[in-house]
N, C-alpha and C. Protein backbone atom coordinates (compact mmCIF):
# COMPACT_ATOMS: atom_id res chain seq x y z
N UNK A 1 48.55 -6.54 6.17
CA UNK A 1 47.13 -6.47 6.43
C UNK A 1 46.39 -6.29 5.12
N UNK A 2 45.21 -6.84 4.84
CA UNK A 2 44.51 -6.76 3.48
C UNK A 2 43.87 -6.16 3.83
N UNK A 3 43.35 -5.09 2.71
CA UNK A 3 42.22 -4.60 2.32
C UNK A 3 41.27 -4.79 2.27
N UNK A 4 40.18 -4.33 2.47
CA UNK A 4 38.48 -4.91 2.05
C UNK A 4 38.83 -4.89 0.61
N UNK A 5 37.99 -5.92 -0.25
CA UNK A 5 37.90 -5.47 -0.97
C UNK A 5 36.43 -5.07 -1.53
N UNK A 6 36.04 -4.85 -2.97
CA UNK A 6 35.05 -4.26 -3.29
C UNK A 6 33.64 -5.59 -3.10
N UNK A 7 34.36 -6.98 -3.51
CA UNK A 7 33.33 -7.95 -3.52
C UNK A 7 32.99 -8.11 -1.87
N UNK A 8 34.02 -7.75 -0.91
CA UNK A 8 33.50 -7.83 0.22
C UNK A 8 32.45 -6.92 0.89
N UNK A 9 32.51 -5.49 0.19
CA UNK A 9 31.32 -4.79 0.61
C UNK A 9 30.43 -5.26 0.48
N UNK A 10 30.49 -5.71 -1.03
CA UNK A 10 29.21 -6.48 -1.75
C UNK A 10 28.64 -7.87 -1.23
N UNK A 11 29.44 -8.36 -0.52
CA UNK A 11 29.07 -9.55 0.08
C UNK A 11 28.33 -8.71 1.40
N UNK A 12 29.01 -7.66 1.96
CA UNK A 12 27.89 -7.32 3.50
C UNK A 12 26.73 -6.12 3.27
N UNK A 13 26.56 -5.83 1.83
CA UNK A 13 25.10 -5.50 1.70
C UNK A 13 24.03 -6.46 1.55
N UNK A 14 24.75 -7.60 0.65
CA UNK A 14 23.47 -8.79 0.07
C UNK A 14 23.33 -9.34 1.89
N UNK A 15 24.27 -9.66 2.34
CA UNK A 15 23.77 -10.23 3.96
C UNK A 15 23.12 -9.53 4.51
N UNK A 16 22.85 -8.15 4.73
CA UNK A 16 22.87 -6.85 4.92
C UNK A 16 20.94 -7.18 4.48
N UNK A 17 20.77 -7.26 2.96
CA UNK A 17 19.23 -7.06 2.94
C UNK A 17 18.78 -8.67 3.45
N UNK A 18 19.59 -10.14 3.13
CA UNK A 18 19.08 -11.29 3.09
C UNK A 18 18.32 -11.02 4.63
N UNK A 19 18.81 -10.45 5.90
CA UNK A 19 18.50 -10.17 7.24
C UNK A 19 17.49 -8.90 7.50
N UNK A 20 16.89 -8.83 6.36
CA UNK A 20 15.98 -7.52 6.62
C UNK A 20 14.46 -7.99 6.77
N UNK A 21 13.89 -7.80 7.84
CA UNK A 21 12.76 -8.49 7.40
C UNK A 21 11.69 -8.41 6.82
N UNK A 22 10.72 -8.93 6.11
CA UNK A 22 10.37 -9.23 5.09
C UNK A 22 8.65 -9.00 5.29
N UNK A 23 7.70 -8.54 4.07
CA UNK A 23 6.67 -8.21 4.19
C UNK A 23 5.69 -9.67 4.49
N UNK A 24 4.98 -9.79 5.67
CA UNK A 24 4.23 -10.71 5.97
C UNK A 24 2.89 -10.30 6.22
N UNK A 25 2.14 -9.49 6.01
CA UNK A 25 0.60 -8.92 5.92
C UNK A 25 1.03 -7.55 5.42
N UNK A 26 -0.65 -7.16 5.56
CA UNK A 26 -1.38 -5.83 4.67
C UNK A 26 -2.09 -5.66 4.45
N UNK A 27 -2.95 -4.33 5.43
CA UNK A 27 -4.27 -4.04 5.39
C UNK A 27 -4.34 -2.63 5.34
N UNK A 28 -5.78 -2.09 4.79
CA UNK A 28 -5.91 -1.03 4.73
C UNK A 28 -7.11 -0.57 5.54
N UNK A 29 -7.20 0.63 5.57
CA UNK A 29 -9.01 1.25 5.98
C UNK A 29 -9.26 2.03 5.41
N UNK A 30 -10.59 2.39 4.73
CA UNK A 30 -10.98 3.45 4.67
C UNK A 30 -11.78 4.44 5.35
N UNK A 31 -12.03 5.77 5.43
CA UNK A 31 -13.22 6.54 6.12
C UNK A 31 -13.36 7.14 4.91
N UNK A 32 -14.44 7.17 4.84
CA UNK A 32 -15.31 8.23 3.79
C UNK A 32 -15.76 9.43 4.64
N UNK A 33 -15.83 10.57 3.26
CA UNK A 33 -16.07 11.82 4.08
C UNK A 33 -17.00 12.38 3.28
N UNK A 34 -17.47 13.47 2.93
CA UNK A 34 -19.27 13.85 2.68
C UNK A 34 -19.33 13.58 1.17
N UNK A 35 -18.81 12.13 0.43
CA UNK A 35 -19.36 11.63 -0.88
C UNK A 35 -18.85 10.62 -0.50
N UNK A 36 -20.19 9.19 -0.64
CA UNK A 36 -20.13 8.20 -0.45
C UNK A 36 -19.87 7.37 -1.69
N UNK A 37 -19.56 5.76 -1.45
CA UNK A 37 -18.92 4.95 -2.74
C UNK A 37 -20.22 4.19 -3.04
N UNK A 38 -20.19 4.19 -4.13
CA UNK A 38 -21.45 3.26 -4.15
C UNK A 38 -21.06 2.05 -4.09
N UNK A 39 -22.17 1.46 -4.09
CA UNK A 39 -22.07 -0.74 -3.73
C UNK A 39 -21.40 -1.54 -5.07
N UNK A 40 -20.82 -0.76 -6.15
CA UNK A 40 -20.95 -1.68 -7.42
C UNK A 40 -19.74 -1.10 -8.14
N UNK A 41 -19.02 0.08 -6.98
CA UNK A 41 -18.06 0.84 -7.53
C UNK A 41 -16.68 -0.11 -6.90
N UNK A 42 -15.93 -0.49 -8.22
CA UNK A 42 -14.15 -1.85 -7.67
C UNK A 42 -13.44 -0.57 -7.24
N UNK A 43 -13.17 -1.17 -6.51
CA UNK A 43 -11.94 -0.76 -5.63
C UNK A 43 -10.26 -1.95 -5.64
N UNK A 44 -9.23 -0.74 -6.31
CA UNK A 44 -8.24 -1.70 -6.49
C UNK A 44 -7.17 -1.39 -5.78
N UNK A 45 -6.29 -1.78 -4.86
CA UNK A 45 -4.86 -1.25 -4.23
C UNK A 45 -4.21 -2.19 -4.47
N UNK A 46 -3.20 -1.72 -5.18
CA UNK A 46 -1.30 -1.87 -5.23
C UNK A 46 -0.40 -1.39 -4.32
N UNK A 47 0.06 -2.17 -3.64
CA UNK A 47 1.75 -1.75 -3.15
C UNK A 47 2.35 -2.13 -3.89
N UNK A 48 3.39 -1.85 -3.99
CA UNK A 48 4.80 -1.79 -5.31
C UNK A 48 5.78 -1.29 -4.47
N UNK A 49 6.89 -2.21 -4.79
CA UNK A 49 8.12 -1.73 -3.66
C UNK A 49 8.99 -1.19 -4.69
N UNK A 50 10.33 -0.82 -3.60
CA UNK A 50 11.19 0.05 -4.89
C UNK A 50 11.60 -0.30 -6.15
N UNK A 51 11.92 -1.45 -6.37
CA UNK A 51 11.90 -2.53 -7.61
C UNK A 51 10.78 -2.85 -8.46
N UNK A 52 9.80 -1.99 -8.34
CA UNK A 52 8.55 -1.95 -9.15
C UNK A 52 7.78 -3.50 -9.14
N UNK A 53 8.01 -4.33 -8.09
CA UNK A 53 7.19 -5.72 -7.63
C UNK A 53 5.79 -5.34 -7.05
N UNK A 54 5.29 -6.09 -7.83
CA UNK A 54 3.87 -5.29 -6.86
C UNK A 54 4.05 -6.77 -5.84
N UNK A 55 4.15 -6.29 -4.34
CA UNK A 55 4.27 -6.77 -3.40
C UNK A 55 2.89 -7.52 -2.89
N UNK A 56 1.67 -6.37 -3.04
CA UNK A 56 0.44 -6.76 -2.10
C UNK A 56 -0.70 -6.46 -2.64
N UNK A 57 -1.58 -7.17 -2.90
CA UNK A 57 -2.61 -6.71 -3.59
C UNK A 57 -4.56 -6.78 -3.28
N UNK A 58 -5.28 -6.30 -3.70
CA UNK A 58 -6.49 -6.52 -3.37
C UNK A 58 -7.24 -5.75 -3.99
N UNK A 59 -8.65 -6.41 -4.75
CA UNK A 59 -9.76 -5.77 -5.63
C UNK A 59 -11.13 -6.24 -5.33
N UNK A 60 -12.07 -5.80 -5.07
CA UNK A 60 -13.45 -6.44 -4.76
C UNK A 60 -14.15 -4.80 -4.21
N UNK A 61 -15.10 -5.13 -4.71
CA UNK A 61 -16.80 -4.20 -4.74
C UNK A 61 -16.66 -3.74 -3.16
N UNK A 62 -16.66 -4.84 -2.43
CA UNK A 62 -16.33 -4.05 -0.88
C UNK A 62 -17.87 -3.31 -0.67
N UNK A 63 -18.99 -3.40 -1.62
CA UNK A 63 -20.21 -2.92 -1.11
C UNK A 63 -19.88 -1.68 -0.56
N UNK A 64 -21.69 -0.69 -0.37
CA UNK A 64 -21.45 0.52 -0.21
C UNK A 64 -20.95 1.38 0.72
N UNK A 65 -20.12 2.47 0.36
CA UNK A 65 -19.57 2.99 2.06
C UNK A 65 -20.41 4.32 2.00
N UNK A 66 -21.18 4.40 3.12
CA UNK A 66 -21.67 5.61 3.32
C UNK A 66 -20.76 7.06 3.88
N UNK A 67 -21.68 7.87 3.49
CA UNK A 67 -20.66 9.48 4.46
C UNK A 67 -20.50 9.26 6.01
N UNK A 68 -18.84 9.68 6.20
CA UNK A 68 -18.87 9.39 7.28
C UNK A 68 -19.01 8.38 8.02
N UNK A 69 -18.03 7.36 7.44
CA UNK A 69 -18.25 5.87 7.48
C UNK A 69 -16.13 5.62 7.81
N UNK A 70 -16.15 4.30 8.56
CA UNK A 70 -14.78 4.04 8.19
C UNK A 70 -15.62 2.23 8.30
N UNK A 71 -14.22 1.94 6.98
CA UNK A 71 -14.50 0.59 6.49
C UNK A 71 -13.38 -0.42 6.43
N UNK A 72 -13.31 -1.41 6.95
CA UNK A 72 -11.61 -2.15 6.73
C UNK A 72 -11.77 -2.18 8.26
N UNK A 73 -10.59 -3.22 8.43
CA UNK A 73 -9.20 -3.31 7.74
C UNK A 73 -9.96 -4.39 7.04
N UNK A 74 -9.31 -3.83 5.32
CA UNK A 74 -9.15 -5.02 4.50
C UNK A 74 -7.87 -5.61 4.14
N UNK A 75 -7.95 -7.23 4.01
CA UNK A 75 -6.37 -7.33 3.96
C UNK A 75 -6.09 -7.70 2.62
N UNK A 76 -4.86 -7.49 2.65
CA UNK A 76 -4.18 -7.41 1.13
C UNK A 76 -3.70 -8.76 0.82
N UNK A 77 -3.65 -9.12 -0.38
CA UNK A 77 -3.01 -10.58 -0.30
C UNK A 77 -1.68 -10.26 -1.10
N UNK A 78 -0.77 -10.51 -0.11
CA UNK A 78 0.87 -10.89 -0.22
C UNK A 78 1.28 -11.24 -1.27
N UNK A 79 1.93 -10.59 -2.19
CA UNK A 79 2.35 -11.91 -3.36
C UNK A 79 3.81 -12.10 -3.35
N UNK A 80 4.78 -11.14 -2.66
CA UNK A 80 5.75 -11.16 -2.75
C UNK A 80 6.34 -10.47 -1.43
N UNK A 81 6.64 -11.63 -0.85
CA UNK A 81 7.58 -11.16 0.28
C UNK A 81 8.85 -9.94 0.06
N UNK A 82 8.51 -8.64 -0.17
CA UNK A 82 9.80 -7.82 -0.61
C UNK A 82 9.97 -7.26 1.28
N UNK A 83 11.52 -7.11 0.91
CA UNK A 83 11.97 -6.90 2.55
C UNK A 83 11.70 -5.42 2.46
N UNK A 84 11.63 -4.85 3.84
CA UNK A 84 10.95 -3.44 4.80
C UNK A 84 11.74 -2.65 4.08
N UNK A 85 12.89 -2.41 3.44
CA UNK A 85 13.36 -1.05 3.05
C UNK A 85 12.77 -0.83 1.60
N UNK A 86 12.57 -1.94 0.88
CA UNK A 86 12.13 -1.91 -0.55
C UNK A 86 10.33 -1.33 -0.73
N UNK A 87 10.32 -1.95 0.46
CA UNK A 87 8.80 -1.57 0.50
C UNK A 87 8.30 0.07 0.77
N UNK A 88 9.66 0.13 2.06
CA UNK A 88 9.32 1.28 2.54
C UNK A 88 9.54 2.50 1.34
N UNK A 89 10.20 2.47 0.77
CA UNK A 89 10.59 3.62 -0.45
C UNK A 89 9.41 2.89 -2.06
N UNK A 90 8.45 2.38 -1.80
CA UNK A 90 7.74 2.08 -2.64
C UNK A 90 6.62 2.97 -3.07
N UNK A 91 5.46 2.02 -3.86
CA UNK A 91 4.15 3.08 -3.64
C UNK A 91 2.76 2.12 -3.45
N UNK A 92 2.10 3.09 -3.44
CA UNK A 92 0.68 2.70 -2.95
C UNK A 92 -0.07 3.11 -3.90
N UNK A 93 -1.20 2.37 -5.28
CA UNK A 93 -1.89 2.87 -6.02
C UNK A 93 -3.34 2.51 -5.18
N UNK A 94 -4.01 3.34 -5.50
CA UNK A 94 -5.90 3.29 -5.23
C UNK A 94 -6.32 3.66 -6.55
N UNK A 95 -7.37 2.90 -6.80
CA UNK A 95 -7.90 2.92 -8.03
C UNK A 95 -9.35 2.30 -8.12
N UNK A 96 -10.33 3.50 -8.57
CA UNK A 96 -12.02 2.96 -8.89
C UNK A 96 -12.13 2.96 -10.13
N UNK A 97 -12.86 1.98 -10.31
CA UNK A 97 -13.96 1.81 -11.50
C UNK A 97 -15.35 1.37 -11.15
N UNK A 98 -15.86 2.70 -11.28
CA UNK A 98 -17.26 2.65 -10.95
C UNK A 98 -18.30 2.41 -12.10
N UNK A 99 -19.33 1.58 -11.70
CA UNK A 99 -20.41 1.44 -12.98
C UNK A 99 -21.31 3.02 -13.38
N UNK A 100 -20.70 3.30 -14.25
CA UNK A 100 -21.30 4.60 -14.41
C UNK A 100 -20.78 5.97 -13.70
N UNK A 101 -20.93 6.79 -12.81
CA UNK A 101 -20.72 8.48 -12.25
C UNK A 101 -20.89 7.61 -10.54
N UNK A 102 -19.61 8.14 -10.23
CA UNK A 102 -19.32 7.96 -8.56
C UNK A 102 -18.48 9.27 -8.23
N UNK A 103 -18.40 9.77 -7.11
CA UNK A 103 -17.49 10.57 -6.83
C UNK A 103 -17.26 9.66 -5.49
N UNK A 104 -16.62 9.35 -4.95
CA UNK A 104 -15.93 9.29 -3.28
C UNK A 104 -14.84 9.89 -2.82
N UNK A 105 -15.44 10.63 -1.49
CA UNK A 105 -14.41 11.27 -0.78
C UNK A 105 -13.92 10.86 0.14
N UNK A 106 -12.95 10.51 0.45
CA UNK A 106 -12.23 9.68 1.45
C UNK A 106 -10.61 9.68 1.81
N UNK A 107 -10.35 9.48 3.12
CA UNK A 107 -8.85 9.03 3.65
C UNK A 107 -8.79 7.54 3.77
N UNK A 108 -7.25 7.32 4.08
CA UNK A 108 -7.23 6.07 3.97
C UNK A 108 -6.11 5.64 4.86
N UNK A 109 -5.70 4.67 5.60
CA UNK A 109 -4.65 4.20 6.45
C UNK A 109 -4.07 2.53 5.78
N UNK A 110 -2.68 2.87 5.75
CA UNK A 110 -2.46 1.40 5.22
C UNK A 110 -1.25 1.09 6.28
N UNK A 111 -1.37 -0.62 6.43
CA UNK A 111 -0.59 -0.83 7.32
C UNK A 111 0.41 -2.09 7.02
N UNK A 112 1.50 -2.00 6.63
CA UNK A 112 2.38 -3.41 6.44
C UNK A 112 3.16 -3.95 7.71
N UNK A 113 2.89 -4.96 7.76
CA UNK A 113 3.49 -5.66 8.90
C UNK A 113 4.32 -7.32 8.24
N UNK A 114 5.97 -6.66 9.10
CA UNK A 114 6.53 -7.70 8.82
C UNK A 114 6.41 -8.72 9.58
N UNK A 115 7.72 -9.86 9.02
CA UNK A 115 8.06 -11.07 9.94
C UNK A 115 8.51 -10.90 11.09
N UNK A 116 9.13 -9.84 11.16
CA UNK A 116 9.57 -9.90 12.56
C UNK A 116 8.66 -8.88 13.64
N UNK A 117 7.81 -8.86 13.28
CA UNK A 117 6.11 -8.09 13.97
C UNK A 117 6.58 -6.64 13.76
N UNK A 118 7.62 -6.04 13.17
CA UNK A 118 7.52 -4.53 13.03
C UNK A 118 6.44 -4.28 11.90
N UNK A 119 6.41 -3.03 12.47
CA UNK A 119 4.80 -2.56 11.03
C UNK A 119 5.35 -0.99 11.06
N UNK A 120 4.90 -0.79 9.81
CA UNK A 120 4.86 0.55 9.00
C UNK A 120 3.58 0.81 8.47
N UNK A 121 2.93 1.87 9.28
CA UNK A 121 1.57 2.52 8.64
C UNK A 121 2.04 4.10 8.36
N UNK A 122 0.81 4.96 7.61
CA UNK A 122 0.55 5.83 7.49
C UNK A 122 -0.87 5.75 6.54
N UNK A 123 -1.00 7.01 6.21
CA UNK A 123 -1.78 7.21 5.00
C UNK A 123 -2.31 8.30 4.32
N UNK A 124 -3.16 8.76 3.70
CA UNK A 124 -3.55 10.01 3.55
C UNK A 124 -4.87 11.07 3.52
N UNK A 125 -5.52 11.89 3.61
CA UNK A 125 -6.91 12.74 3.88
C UNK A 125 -7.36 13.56 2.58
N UNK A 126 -8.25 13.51 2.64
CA UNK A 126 -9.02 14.55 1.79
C UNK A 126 -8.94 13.72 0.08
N UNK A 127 -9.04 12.75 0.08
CA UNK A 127 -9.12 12.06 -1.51
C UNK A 127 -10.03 12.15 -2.08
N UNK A 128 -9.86 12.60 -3.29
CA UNK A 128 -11.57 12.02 -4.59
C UNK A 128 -10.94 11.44 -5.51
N UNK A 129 -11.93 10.28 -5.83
CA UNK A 129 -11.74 9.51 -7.18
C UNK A 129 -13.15 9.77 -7.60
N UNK A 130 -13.07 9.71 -8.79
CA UNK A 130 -14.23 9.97 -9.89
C UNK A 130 -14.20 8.97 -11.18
N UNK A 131 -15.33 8.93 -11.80
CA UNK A 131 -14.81 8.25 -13.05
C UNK A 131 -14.46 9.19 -14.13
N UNK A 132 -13.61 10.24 -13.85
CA UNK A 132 -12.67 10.92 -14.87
C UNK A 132 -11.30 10.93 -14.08
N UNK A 133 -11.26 10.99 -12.92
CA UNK A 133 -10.22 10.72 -12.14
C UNK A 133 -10.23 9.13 -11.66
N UNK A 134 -9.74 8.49 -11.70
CA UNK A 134 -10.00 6.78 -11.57
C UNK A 134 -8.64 6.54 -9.90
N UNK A 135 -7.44 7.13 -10.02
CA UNK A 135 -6.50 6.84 -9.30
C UNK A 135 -5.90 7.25 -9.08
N UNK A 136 -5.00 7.44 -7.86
CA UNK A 136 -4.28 8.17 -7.16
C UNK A 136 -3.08 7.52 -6.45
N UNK A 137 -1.73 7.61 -6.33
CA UNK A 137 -0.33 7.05 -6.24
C UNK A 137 0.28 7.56 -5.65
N UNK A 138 1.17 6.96 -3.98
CA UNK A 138 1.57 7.87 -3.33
C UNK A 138 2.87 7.25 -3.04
N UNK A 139 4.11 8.02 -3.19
CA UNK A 139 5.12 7.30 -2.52
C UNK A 139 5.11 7.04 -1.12
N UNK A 140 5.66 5.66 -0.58
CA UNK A 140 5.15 5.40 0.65
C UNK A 140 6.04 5.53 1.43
N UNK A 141 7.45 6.48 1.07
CA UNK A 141 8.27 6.81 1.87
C UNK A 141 7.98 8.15 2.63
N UNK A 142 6.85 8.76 1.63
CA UNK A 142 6.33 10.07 2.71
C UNK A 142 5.26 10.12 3.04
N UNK A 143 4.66 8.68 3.59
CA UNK A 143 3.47 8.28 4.16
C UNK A 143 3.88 7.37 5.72
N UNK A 144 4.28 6.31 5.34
CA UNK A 144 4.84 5.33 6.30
C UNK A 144 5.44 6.21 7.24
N UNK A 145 5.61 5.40 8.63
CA UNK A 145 6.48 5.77 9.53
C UNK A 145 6.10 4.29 10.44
């Protein structure tokens, strides 16, 4: 009787991820909470999977969000199909650049949805970005579920 050998493990992990399925959308929301964004302040999000690919992306003015506002879903544009486990142990950057002094306070929900219609959301509460604070980075293995 033979042995496994070592290239055979290695052959049923690569099959193992080739069958994993794979990031096919991505959107986010925001709610603002008692400091609003102004109309002229970029707004930038990165996903980045475990391999440091930035997977999903999206930047635009997105116009003003008032207090006590929820805004989105905005969707992310795809650049790289990375499969659900790479993603899932990844991160999530948010990042402003505001023209001049902004503070916004806000949560946020992000949602990836694969090919095979499973989705992984979570997200997080109580955020400020400022223009001395610009961004904030969350691993999305203790966000997602």
């Amino acid at each position: 009787m033979n042995e496994p050998s070592i290239d055979d493990d290695e052959d049923r992990r690569m099959k193992g991820r080739l069958n994993m399925p794979t990031l096919a959308n991505c959107n986010i929301k925001f709610h603002t909470n008692d400091d609003d964004k102004d109309h002229d302040t970029h707004v930038t999000v990165d996903v980045t999977d475990f391999n440091n690919v930035v997977c999903a992306h999206i930047d635009n003015d997105f116009g003003h969000f008032d207090d006590q506002s929820d805004n989105g879903p905005f969707g992310l544009q795809v650049l790289n199909a990375s499969n659900k486990s790479d993603c899932q142990r990844g991160t999530v950057r948010i990042r402003i650049d505001p023209n001049g002094n902004d503070t916004w306070k806000f949560n946020f929900t992000l949602t990836l949805i694969f090919d095979d219609n499973s989705t992984l959301s979570g997200g997080a509460g109580g955020l400020q970005l400022n223009q001395n604070n610009r961004e904030q980075t969350f691993g999305l293995q203790g966000i997602l579920h």
